[in-house]
PDB file of N, CA and C in Angstrom:
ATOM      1  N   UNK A   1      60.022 -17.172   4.305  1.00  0.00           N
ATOM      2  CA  UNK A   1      61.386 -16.762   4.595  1.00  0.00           C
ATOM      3  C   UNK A   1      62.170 -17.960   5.131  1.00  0.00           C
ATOM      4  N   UNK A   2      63.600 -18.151   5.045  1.00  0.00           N
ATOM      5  CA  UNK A   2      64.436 -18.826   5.125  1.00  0.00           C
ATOM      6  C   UNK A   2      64.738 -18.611   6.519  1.00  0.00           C
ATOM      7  N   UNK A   3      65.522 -19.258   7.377  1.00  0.00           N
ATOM      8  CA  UNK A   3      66.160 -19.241   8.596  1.00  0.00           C
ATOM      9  C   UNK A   3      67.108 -17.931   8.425  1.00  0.00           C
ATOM     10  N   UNK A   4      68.320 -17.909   7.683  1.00  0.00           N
ATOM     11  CA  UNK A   4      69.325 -16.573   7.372  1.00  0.00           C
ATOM     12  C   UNK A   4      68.523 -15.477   7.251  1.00  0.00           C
ATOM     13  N   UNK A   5      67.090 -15.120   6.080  1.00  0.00           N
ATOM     14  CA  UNK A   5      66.741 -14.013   6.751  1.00  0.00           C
ATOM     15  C   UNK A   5      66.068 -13.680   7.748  1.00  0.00           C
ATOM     16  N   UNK A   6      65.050 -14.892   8.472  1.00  0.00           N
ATOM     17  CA  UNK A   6      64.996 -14.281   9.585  1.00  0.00           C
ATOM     18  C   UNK A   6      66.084 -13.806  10.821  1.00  0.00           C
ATOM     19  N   UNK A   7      67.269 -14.530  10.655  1.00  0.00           N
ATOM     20  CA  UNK A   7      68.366 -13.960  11.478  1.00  0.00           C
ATOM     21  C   UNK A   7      68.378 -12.481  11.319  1.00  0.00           C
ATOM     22  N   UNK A   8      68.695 -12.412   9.760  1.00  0.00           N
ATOM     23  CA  UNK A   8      68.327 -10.766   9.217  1.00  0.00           C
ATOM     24  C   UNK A   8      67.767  -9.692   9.819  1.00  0.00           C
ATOM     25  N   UNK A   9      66.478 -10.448   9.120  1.00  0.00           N
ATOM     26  CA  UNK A   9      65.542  -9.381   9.704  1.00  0.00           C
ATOM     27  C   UNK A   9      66.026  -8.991  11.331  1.00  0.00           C
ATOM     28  N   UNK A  10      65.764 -10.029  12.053  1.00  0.00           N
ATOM     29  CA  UNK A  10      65.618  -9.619  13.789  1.00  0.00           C
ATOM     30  C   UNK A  10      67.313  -8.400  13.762  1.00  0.00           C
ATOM     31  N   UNK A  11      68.594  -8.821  12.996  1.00  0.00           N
ATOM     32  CA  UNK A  11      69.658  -8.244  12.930  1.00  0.00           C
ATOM     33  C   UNK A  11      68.948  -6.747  12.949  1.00  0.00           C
ATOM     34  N   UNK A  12      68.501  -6.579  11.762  1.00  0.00           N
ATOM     35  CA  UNK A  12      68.051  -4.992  10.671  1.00  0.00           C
ATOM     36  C   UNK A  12      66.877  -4.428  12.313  1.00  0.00           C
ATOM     37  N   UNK A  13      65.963  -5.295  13.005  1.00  0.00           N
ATOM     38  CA  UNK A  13      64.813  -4.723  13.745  1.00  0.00           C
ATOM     39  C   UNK A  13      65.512  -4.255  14.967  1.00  0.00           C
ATOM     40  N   UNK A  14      66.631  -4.787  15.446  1.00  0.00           N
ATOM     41  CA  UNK A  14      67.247  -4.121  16.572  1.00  0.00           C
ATOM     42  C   UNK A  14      68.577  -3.761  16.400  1.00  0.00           C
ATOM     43  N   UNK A  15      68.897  -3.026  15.153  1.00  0.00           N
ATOM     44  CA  UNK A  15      70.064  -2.434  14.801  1.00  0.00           C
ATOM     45  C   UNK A  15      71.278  -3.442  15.293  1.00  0.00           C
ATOM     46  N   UNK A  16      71.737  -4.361  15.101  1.00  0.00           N
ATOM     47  CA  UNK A  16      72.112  -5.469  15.407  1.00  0.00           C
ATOM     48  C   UNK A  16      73.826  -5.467  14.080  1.00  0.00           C
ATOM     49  N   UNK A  17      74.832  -4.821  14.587  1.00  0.00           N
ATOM     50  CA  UNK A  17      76.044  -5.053  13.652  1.00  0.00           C
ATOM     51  C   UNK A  17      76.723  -6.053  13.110  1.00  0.00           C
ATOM     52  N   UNK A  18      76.682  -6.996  14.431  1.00  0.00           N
ATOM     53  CA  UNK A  18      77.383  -8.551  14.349  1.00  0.00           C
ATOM     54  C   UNK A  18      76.839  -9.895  14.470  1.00  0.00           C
ATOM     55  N   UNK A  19      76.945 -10.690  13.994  1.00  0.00           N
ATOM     56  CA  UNK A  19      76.245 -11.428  14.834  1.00  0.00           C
ATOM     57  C   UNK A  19      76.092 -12.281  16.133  1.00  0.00           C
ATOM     58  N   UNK A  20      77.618 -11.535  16.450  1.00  0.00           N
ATOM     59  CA  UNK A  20      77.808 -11.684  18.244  1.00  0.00           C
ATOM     60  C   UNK A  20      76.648 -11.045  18.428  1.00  0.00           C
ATOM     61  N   UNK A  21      75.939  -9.787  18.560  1.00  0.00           N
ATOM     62  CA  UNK A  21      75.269  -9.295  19.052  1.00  0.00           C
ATOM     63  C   UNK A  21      73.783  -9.915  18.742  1.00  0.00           C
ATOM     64  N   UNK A  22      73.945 -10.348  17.665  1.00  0.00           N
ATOM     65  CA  UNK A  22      72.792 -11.514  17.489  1.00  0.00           C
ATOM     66  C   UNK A  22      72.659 -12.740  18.531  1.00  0.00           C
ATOM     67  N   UNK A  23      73.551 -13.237  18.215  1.00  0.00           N
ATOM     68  CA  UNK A  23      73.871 -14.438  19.328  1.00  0.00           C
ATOM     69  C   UNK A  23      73.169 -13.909  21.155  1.00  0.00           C
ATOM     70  N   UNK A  24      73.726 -12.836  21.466  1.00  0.00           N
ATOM     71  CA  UNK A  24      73.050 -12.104  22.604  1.00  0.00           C
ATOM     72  C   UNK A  24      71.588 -12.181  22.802  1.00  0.00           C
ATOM     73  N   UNK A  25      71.277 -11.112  21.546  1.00  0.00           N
ATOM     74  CA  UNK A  25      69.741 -11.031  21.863  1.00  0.00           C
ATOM     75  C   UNK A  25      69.227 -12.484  21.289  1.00  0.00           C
ATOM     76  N   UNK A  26      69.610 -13.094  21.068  1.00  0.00           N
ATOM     77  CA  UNK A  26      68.839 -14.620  20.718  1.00  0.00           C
ATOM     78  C   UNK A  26      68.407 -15.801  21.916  1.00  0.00           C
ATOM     79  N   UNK A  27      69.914 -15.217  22.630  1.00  0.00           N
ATOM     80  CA  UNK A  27      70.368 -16.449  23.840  1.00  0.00           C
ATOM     81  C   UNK A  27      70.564 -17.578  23.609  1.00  0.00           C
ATOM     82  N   UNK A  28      71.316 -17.757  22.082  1.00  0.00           N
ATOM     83  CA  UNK A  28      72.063 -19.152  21.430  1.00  0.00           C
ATOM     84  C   UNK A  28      73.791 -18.621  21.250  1.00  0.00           C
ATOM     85  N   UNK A  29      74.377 -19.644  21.235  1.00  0.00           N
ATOM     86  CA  UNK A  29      75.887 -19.734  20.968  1.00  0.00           C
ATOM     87  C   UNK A  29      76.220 -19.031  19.697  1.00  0.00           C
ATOM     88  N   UNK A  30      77.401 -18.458  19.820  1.00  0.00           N
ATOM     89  CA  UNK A  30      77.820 -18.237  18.256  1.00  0.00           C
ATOM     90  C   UNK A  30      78.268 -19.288  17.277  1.00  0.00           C
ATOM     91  N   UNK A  31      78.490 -20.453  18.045  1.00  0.00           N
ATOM     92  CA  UNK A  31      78.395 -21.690  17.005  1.00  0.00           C
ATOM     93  C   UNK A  31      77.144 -22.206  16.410  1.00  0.00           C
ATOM     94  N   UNK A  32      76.197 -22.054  17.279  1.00  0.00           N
ATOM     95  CA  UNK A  32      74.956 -22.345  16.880  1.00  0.00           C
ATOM     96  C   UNK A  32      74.315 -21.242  15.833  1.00  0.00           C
ATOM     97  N   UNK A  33      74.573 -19.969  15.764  1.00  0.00           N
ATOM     98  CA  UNK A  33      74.156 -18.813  14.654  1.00  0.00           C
ATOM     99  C   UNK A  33      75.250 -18.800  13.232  1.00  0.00           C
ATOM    100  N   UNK A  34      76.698 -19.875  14.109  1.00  0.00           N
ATOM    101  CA  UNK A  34      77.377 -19.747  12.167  1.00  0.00           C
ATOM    102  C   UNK A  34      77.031 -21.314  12.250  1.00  0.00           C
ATOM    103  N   UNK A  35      76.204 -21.920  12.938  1.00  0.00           N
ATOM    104  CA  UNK A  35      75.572 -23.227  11.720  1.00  0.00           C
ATOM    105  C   UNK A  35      74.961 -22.980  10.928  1.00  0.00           C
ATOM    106  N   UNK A  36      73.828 -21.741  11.389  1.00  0.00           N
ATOM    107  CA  UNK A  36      72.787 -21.253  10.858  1.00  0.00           C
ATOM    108  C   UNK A  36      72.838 -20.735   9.100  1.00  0.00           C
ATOM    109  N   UNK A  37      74.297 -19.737   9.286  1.00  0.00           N
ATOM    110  CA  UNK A  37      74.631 -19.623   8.353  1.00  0.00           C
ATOM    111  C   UNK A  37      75.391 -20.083   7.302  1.00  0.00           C
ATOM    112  N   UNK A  38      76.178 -20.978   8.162  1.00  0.00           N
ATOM    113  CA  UNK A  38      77.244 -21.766   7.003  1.00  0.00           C
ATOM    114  C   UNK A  38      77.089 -23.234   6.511  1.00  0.00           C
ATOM    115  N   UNK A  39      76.068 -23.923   7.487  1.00  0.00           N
ATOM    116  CA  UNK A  39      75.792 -25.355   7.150  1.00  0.00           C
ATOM    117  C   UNK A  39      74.377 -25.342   6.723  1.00  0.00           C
ATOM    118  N   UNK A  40      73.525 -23.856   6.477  1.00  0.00           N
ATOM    119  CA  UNK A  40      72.145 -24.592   5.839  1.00  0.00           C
ATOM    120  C   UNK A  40      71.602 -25.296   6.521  1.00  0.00           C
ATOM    121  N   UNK A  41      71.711 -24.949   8.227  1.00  0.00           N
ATOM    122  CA  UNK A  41      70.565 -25.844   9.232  1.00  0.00           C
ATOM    123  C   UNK A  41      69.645 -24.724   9.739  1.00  0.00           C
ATOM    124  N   UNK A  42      68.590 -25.579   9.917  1.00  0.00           N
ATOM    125  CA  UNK A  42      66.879 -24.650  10.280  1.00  0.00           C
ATOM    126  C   UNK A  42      66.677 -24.745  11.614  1.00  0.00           C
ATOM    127  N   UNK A  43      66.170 -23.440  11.793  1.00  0.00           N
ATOM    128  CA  UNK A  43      66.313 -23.268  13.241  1.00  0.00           C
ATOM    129  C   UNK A  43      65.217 -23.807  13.847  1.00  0.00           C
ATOM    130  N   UNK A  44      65.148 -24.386  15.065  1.00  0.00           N
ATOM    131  CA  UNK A  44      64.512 -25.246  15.594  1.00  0.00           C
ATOM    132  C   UNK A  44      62.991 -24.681  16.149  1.00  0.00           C
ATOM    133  N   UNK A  45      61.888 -25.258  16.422  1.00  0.00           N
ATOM    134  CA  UNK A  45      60.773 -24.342  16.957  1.00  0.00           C
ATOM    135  C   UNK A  45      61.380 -23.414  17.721  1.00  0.00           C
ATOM    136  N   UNK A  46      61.710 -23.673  19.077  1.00  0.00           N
ATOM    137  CA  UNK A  46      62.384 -22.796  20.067  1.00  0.00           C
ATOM    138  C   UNK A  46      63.212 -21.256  19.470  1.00  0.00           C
ATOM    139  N   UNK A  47      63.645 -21.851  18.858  1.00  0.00           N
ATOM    140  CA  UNK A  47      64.370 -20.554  17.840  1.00  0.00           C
ATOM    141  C   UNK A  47      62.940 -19.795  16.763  1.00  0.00           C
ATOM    142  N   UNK A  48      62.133 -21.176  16.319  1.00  0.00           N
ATOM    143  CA  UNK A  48      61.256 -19.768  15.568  1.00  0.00           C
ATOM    144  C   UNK A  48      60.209 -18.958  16.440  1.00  0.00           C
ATOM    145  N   UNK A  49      60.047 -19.069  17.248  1.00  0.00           N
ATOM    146  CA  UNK A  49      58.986 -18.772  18.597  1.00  0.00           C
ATOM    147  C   UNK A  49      59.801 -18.062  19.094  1.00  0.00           C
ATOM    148  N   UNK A  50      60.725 -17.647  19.468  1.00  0.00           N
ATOM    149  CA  UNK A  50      61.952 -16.066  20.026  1.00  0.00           C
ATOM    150  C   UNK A  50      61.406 -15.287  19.048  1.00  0.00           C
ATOM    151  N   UNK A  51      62.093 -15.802  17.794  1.00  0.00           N
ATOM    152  CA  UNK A  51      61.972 -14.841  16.832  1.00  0.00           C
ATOM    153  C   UNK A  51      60.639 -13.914  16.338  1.00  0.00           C
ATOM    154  N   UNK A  52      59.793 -14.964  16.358  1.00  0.00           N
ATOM    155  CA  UNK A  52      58.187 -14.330  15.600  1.00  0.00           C
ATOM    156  C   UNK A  52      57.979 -13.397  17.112  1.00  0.00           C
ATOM    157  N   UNK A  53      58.555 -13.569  18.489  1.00  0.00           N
ATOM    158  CA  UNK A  53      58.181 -12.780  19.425  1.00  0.00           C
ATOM    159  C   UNK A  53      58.914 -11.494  18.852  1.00  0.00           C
ATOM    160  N   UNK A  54      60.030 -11.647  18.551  1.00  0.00           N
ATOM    161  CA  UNK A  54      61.217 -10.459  18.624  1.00  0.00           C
ATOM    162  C   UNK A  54      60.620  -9.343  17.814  1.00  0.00           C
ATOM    163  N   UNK A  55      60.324 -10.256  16.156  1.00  0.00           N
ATOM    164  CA  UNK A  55      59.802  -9.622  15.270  1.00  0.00           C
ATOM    165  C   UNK A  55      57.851  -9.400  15.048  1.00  0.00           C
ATOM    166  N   UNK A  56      57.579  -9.815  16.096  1.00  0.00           N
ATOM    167  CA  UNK A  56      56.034  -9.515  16.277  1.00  0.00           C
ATOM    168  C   UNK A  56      55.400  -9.686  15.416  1.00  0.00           C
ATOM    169  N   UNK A  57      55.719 -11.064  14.944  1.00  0.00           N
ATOM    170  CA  UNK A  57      54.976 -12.162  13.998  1.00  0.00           C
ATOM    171  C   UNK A  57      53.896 -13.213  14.600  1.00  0.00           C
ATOM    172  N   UNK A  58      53.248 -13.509  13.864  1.00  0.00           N
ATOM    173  CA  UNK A  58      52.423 -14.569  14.170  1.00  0.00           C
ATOM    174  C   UNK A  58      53.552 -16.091  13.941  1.00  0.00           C
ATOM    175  N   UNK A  59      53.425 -16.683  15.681  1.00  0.00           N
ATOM    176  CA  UNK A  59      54.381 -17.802  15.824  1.00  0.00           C
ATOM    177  C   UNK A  59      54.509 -19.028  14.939  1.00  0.00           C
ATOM    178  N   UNK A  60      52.803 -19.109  14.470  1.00  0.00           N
ATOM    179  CA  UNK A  60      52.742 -20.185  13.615  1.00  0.00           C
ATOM    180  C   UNK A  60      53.136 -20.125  12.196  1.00  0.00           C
ATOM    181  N   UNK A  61      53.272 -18.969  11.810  1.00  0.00           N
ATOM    182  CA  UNK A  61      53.691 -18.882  10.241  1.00  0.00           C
ATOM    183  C   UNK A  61      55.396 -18.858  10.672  1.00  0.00           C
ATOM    184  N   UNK A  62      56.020 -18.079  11.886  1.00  0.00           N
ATOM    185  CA  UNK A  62      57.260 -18.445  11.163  1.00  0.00           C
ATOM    186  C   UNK A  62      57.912 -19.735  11.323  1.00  0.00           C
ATOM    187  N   UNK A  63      57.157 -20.826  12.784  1.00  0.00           N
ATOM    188  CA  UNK A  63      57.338 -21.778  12.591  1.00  0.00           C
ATOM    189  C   UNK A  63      56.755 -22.983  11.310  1.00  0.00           C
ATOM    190  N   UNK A  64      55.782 -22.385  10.711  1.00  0.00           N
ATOM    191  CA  UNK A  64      55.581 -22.871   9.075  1.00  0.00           C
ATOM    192  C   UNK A  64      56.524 -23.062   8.454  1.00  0.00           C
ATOM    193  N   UNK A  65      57.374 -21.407   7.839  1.00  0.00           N
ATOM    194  CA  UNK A  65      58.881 -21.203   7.193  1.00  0.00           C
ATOM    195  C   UNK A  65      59.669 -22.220   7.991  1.00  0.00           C
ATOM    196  N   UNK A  66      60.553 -22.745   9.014  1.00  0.00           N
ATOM    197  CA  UNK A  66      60.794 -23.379   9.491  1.00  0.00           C
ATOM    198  C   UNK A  66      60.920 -24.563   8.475  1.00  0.00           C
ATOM    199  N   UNK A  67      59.237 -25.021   9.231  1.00  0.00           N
ATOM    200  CA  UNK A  67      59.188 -26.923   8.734  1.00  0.00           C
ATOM    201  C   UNK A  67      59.367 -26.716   7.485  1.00  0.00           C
ATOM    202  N   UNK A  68      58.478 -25.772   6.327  1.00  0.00           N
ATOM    203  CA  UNK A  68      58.629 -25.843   5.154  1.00  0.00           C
ATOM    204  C   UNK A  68      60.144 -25.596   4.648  1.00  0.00           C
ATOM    205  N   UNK A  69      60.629 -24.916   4.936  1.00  0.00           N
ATOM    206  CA  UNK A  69      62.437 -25.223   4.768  1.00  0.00           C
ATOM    207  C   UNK A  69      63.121 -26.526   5.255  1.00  0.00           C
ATOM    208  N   UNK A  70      62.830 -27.154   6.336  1.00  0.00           N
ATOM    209  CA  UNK A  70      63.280 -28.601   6.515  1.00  0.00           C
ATOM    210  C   UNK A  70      62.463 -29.573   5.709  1.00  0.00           C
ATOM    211  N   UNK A  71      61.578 -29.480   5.583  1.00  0.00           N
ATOM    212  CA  UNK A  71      61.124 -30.514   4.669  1.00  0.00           C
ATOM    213  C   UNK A  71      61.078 -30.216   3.120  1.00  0.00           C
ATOM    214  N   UNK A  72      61.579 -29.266   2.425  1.00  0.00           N
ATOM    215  CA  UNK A  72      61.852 -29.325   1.610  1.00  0.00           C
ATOM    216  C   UNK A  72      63.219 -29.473   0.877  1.00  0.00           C
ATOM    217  N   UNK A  73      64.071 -29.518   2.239  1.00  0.00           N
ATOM    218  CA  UNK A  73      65.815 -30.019   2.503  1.00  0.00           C
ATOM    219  C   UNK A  73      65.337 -31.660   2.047  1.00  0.00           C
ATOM    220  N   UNK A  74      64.371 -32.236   2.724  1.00  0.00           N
ATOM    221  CA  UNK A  74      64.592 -33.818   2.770  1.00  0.00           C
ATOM    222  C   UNK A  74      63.575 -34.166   1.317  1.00  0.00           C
ATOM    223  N   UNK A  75      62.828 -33.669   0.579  1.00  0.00           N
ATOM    224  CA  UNK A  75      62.321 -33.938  -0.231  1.00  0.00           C
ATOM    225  C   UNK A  75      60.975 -34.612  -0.065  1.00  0.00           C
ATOM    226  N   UNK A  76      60.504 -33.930   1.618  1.00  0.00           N
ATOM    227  CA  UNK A  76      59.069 -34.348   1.291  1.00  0.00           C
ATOM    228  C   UNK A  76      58.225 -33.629   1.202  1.00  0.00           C
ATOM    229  N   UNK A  77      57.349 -33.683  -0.143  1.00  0.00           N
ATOM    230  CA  UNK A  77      56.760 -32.925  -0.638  1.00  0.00           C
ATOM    231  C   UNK A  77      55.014 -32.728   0.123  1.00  0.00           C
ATOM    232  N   UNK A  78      54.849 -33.742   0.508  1.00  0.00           N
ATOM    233  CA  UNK A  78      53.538 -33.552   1.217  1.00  0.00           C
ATOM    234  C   UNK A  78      53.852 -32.987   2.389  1.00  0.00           C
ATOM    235  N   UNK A  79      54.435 -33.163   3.051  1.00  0.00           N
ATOM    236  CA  UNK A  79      54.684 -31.937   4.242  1.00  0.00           C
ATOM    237  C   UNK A  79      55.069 -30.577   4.343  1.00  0.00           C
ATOM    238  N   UNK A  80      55.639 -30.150   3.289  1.00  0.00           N
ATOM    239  CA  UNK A  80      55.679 -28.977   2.535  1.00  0.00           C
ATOM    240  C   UNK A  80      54.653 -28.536   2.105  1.00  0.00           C
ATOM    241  N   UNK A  81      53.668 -29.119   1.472  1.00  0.00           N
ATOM    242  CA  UNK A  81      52.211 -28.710   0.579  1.00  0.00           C
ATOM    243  C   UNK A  81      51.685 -28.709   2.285  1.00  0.00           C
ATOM    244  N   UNK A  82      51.379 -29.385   3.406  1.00  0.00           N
ATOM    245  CA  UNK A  82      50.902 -29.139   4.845  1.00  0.00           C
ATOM    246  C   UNK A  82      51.384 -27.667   5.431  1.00  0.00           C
ATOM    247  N   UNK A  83      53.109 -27.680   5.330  1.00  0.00           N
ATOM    248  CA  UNK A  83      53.407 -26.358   6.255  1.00  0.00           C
ATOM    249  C   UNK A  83      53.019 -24.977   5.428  1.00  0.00           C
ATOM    250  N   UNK A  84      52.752 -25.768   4.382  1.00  0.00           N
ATOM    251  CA  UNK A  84      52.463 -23.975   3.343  1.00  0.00           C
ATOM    252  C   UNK A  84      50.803 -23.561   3.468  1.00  0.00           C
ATOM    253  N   UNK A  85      50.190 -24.702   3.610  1.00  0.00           N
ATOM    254  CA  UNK A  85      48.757 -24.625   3.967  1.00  0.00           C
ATOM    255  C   UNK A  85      48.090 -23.533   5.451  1.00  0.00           C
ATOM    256  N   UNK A  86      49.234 -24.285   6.338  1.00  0.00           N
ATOM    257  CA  UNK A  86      49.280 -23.834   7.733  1.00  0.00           C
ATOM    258  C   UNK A  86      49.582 -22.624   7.904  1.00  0.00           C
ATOM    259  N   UNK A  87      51.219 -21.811   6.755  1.00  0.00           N
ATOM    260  CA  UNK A  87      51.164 -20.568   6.538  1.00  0.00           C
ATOM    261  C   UNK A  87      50.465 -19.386   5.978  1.00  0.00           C
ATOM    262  N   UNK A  88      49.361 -19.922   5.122  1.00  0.00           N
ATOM    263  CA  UNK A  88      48.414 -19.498   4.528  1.00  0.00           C
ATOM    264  C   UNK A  88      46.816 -19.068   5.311  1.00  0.00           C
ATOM    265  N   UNK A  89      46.719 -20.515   6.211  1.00  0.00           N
ATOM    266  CA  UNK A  89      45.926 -20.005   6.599  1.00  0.00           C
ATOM    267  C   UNK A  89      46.143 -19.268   8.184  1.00  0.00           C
ATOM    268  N   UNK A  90      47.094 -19.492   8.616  1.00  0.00           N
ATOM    269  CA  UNK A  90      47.361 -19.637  10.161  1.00  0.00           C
ATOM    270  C   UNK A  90      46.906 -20.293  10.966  1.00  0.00           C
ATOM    271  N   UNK A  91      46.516 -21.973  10.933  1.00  0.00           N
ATOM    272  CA  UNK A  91      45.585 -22.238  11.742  1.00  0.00           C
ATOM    273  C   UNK A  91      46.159 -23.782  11.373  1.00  0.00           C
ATOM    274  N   UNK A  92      46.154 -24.851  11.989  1.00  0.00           N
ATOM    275  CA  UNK A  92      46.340 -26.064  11.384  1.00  0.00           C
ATOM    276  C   UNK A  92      44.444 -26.529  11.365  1.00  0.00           C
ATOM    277  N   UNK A  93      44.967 -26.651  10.040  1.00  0.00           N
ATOM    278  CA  UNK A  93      43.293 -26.949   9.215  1.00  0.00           C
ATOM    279  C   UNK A  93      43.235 -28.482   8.985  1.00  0.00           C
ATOM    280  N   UNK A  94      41.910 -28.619  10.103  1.00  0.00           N
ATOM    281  CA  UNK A  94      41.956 -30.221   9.883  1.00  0.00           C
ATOM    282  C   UNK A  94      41.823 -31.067   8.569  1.00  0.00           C
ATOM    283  N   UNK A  95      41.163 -30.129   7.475  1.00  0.00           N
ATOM    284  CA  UNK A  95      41.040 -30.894   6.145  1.00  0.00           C
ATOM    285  C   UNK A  95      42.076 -30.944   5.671  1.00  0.00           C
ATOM    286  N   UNK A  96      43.172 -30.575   5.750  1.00  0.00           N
ATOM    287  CA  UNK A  96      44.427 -30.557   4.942  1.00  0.00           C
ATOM    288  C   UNK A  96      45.345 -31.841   5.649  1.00  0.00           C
ATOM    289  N   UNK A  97      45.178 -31.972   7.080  1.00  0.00           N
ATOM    290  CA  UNK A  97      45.230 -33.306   7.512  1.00  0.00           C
ATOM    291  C   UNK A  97      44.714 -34.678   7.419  1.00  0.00           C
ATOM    292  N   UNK A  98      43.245 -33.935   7.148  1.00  0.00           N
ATOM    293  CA  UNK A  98      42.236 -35.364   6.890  1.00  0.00           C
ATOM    294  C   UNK A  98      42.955 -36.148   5.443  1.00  0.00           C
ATOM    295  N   UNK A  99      43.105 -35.060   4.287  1.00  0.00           N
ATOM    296  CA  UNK A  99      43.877 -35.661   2.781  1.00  0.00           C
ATOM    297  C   UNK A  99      44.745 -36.022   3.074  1.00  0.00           C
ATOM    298  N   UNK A 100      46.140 -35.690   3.933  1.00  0.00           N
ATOM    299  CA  UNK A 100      46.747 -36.536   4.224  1.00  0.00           C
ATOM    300  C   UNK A 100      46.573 -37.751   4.401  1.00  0.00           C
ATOM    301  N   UNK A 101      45.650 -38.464   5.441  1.00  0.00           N
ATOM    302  CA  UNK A 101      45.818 -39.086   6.046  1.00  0.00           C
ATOM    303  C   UNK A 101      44.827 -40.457   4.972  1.00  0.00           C
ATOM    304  N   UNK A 102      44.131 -39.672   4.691  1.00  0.00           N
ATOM    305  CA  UNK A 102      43.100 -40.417   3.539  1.00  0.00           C
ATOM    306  C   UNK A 102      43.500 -41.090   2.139  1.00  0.00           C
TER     307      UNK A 102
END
């Protein structure tokens, strides 16, 4: 998932109309939630760690979605093939680091 739907989702999980009221239950600015939406910026760990709490996710996959959305903004592809690994398995798996690094 993208940054916008997790805004979504957490919107849809606590009946959430606006996204003033988003902005609330988030405890970020409303400038900071229409970057979110209008400039195509990824929300920062801090922001995916609220969220996977809000939505009672496992922290590390939605901070996965995260990196894998920023690094696939900048075009690097091996860190993308890493954060999708990490979402898959939930765990940062040292062999997928070791190829990196090898």
């Amino acid at each position: 998932m993208k940054t916008v739907d997790y805004l979504d989702a957490v919107k849809a999980a606590y009946l959430l109309a606006t996204d003033y009221q988003l902005t609330k239950k988030l405890g970020e600015s409303t400038a900071r939630i229409s970057q979110y939406r209008k400039t195509d910026r990824v929300m920062d760990d801090d922001l995916a760690i609220k969220i996977a709490y809000l939505l009672d996710q496992n922290p590390l996959a939605v901070l996965a979605d995260a990196h894998i959305e920023r690094e696939s903004k900048r075009g690097n592809e091996t860190m993308v093939i890493f954060w999708e690994e990490v979402r898959k398995s939930g765990q940062m798996d040292t062999k997928v680091l070791s190829q990196m690094v090898a």
